[in-house]
Protein backbone atom coordinates (compact mmCIF):
# COMPACT_ATOMS: atom_id res chain seq x y z
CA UNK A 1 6.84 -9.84 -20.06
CA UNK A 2 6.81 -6.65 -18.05
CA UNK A 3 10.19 -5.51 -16.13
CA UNK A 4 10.37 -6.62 -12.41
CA UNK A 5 9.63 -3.43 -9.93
CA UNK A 6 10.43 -5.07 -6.53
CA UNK A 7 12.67 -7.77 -6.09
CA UNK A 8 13.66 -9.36 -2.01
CA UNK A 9 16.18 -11.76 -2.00
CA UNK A 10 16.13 -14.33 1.46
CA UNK A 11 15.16 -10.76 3.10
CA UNK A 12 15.10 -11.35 7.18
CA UNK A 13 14.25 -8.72 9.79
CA UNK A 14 14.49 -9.44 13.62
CA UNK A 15 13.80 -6.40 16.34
CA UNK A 16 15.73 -6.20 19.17
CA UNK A 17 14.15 -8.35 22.22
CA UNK A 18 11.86 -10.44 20.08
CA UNK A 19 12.02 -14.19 20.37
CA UNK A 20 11.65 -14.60 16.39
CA UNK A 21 12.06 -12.89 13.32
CA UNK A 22 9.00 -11.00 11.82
CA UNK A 23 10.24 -11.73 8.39
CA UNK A 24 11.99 -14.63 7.69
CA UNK A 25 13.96 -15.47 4.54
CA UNK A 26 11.67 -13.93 2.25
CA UNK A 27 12.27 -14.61 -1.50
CA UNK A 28 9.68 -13.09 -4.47
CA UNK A 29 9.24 -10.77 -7.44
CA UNK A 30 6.94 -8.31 -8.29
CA UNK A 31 6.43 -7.18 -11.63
CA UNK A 32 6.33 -3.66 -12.63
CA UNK A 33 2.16 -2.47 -12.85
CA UNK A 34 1.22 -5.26 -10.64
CA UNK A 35 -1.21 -4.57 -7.43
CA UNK A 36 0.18 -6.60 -4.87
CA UNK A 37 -2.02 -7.63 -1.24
CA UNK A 38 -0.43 -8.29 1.23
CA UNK A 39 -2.53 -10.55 3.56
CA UNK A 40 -2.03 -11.78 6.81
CA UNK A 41 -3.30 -11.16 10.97
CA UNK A 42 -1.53 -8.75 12.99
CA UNK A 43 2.38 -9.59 13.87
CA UNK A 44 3.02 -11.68 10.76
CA UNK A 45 5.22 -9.37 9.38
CA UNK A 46 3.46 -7.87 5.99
CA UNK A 47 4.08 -4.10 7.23
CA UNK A 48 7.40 -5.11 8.23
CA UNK A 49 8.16 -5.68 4.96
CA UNK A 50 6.05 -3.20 3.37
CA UNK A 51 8.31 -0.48 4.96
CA UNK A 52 11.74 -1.94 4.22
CA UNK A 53 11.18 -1.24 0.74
CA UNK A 54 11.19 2.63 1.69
CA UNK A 55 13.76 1.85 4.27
CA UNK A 56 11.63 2.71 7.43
CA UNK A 57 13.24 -0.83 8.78
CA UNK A 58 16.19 -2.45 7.42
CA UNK A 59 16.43 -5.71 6.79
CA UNK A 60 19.07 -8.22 9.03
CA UNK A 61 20.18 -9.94 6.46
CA UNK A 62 19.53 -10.44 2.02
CA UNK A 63 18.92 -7.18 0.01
CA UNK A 64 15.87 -5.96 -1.62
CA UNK A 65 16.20 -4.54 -5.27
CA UNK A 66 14.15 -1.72 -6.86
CA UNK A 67 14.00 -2.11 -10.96
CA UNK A 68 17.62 -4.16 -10.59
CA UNK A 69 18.98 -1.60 -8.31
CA UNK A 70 19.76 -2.63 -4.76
CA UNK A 71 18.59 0.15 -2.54
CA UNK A 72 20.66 -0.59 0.40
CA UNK A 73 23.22 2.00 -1.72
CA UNK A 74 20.32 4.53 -2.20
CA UNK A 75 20.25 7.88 -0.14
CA UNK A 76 17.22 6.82 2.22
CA UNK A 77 15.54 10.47 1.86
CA UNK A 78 16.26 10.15 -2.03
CA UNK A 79 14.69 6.50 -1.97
CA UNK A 80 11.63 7.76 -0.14
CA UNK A 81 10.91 10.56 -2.49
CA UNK A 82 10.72 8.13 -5.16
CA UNK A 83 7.90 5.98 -3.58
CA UNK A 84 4.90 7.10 -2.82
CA UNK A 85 3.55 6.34 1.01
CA UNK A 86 0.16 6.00 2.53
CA UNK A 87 -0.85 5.04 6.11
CA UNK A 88 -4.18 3.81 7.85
CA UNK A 89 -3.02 7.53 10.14
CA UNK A 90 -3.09 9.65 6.92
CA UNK A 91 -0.62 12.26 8.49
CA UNK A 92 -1.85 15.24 7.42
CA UNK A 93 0.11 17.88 8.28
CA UNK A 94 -2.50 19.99 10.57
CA UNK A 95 -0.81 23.48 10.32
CA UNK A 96 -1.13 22.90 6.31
CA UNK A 97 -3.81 23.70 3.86
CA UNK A 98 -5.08 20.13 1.68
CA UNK A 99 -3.03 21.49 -1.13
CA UNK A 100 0.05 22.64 0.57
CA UNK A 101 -0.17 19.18 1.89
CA UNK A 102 -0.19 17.59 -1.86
CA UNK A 103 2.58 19.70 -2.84
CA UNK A 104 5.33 18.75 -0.26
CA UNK A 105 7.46 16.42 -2.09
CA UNK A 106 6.96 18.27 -5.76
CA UNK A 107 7.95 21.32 -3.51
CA UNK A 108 11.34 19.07 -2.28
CA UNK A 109 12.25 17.95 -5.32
CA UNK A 110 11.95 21.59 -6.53
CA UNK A 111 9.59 21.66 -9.78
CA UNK A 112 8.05 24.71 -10.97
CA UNK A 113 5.31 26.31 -9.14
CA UNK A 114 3.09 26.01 -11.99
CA UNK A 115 3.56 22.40 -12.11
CA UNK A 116 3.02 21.76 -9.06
CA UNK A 117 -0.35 23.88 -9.15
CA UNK A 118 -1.30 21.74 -11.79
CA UNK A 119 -0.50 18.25 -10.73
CA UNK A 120 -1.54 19.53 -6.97
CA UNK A 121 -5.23 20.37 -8.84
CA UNK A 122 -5.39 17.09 -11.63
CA UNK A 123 -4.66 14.96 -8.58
CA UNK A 124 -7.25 16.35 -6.03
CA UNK A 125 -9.69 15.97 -8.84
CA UNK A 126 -8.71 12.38 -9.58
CA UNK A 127 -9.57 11.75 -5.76
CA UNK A 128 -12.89 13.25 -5.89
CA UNK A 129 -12.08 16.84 -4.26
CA UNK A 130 -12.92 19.54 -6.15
CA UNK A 131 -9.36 21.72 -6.12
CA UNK A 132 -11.66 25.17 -5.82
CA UNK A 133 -13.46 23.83 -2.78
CA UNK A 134 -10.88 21.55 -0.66
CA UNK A 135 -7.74 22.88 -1.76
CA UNK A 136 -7.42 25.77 1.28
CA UNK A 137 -9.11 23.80 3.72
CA UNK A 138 -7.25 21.74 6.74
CA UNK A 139 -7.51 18.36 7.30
CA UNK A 140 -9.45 18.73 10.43
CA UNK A 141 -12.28 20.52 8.35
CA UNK A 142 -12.48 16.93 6.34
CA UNK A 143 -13.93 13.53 6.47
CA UNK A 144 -11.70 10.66 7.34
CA UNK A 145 -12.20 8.97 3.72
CA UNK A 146 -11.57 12.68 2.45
CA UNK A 147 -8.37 12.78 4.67
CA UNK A 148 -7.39 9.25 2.80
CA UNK A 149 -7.99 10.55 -0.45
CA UNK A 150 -5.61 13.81 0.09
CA UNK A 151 -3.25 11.15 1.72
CA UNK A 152 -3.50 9.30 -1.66
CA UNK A 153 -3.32 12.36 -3.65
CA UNK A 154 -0.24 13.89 -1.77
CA UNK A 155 1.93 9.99 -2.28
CA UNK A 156 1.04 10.11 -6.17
CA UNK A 157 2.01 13.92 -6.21
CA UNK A 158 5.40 13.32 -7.24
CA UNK A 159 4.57 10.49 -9.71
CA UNK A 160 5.88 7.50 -8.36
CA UNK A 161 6.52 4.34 -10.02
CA UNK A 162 5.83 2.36 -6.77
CA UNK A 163 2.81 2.98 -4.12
CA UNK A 164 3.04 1.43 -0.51
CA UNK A 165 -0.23 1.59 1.11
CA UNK A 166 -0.16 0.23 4.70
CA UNK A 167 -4.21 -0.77 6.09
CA UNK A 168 -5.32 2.88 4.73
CA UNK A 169 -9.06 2.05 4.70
CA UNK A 170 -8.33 -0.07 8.14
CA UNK A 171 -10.47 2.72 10.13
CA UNK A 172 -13.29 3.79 7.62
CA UNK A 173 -16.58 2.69 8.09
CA UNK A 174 -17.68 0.00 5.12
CA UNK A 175 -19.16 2.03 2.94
CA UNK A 176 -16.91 4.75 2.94
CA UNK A 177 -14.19 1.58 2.55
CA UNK A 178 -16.02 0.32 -0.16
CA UNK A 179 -15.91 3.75 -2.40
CA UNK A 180 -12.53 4.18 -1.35
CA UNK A 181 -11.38 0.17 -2.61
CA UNK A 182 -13.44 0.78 -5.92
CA UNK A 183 -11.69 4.12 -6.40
CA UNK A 184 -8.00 2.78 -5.70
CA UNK A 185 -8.49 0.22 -8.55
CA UNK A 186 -9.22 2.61 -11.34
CA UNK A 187 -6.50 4.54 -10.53
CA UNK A 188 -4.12 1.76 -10.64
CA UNK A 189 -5.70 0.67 -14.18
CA UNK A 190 -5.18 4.66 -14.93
CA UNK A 191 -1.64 4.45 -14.13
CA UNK A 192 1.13 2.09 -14.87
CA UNK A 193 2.34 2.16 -11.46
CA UNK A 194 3.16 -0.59 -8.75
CA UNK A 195 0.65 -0.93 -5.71
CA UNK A 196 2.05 -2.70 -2.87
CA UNK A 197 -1.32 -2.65 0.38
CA UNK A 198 -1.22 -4.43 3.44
CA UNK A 199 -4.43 -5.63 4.90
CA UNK A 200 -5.75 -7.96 7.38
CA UNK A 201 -9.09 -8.03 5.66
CA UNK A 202 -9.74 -10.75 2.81
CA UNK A 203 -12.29 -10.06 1.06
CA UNK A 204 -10.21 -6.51 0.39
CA UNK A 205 -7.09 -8.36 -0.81
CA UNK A 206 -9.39 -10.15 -3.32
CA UNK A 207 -10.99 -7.35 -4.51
CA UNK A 208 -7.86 -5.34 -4.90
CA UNK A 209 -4.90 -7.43 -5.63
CA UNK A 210 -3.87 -9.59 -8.73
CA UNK A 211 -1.70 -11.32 -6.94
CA UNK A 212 -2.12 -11.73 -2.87
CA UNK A 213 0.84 -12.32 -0.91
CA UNK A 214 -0.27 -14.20 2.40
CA UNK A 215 2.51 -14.28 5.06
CA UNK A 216 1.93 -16.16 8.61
CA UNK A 217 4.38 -15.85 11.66
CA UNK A 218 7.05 -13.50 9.38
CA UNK A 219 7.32 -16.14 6.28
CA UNK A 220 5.17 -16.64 3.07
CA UNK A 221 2.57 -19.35 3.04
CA UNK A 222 1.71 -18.54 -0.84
CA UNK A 223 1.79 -15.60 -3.29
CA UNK A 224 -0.38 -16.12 -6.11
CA UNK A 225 -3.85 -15.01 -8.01
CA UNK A 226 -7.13 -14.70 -6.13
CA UNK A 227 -8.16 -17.56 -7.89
CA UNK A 228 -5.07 -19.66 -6.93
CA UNK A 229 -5.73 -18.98 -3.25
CA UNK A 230 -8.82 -19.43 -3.06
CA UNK A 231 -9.53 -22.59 -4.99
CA UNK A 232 -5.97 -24.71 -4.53
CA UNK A 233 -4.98 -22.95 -0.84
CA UNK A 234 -1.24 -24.28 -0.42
CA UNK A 235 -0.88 -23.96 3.36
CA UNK A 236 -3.45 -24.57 6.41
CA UNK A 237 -3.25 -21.10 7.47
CA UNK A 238 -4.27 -19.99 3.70
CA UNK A 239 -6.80 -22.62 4.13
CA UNK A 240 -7.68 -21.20 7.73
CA UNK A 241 -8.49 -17.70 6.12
CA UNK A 242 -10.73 -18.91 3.23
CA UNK A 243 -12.59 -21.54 5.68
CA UNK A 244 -13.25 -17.76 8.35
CA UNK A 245 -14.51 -16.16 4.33
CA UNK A 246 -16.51 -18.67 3.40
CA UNK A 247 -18.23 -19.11 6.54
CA UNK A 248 -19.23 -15.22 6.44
CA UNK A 249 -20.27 -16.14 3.23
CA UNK A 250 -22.83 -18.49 4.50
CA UNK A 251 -24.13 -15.86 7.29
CA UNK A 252 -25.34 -13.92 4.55
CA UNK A 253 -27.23 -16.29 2.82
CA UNK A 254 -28.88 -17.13 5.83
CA UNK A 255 -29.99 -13.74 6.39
CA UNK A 256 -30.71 -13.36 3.06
């Protein structure tokens, strides 16, 4: 049985001037090497809790433990440095080069300069950038789905036990999506690291996650296997979402 990463104990977050919480009492483990989905529409709360486990919001009330370690006693900046971080955005800085960009937090956390050369160059490789070719240009000289892949690059740079990816394929076109989905997998099955995405898409949560967390109005409606939701749903908004899948399903055949 493999350690437990992320652990949130009755974990509830309110913001000032809204009429309910957007998470409420949330209770769950994740195992270490597991690649959670998050799952849900917009306002139910999933990135709300995606970014209290870097501290970005902090919960109301319960406590949220990193490998047994509440992190409510960590230094924020320390915590942060510790987790790797990507958004739908990217942010890129402009003003820096795609490898200056990588090397930030090795830079921080003050490793050698011919480590970080080295992990700056294994890891644009890994994401399909030759380090000879994109590592001096600027972000505004790539692609978006080459901006998400430095974005990728630069939260693994520091090696990470846990990734938080919030919607970062949310504004690629499909195919670039697609690539981007099928590349994110093997480098989870490459590394023994936690994944933690949000989406509000699906079909992505099925293809990516081996265990999809679906929350609804700040609380969770189920957290199991693909297969689980799918075939024994355990709440009607679950059953809502694969109903609105299926039926897509069906377009296609039609077409077809």
């Amino acid at each position: 049985m493999k350690d437990t990463a992320i652990e949130f104990r009755q974990v509830s977050k309110k913001f000032k001037g809204a009429g309910k919480p957007a998470v409420s009492d949330v209770s769950l483990t994740i195992r270490e090497g597991e690649f959670i989905t998050i799952l849900g529409s917009s306002g139910c709360g999933k990135t709300t809790l995606l970014k209290m486990v870097n501290r970005l919001y902090e919960p109301d009330s319960g406590e949220i433990l990193l490998f047994g370690k509440p992190i409510a006693k960590e230094n924020p900046m320390e915590l942060r440095r510790k987790i790797g971080y990507v958004i739908q955005q990217v942010g890129l800085f402009p003003h820096m080069t795609v490898a200056e960009n990588v090397s930030i937090v090795p830079k921080m956390l003050k490793w050698e300069p011919g480590k970080i050369k080295e992990r700056v160059e294994a890891l644009l490789t890994m994401a399909g950038l030759d380090p000879e070719q994109y590592g001096k240009r600027y972000p505004r000289q790539l692609s978006g789905g080459q901006q998400q892949r430095v974005g990728l690059a630069r939260a693994l740079a520091a090696d990470p036990k846990i990734l938080l990816l919030d919607e970062p394929f949310g504004a690629l076109d499909a195919i670039t999506r697609s690539v981007l989905q099928d590349e994110l997998l093997k480098v989870h099955q490459e590394m023994p690291k936690t994944f933690l995405l949000v989406t509000h898409d699906i079909n992505e949560a099925l293809k990516l996650g081996n265990r999809i967390l679906v929350m609804n109005e700040g609380k969770v409606c189920q957290f199991g296997t693909p297969r689980e939701i799918v075939q024994h749903p355990e709440d009607p908004f679950v059953e809502t979402l694969i109903r609105s899948a299926r039926e897509q399903e069906r377009l296609w055949e039609e077409l077809l």
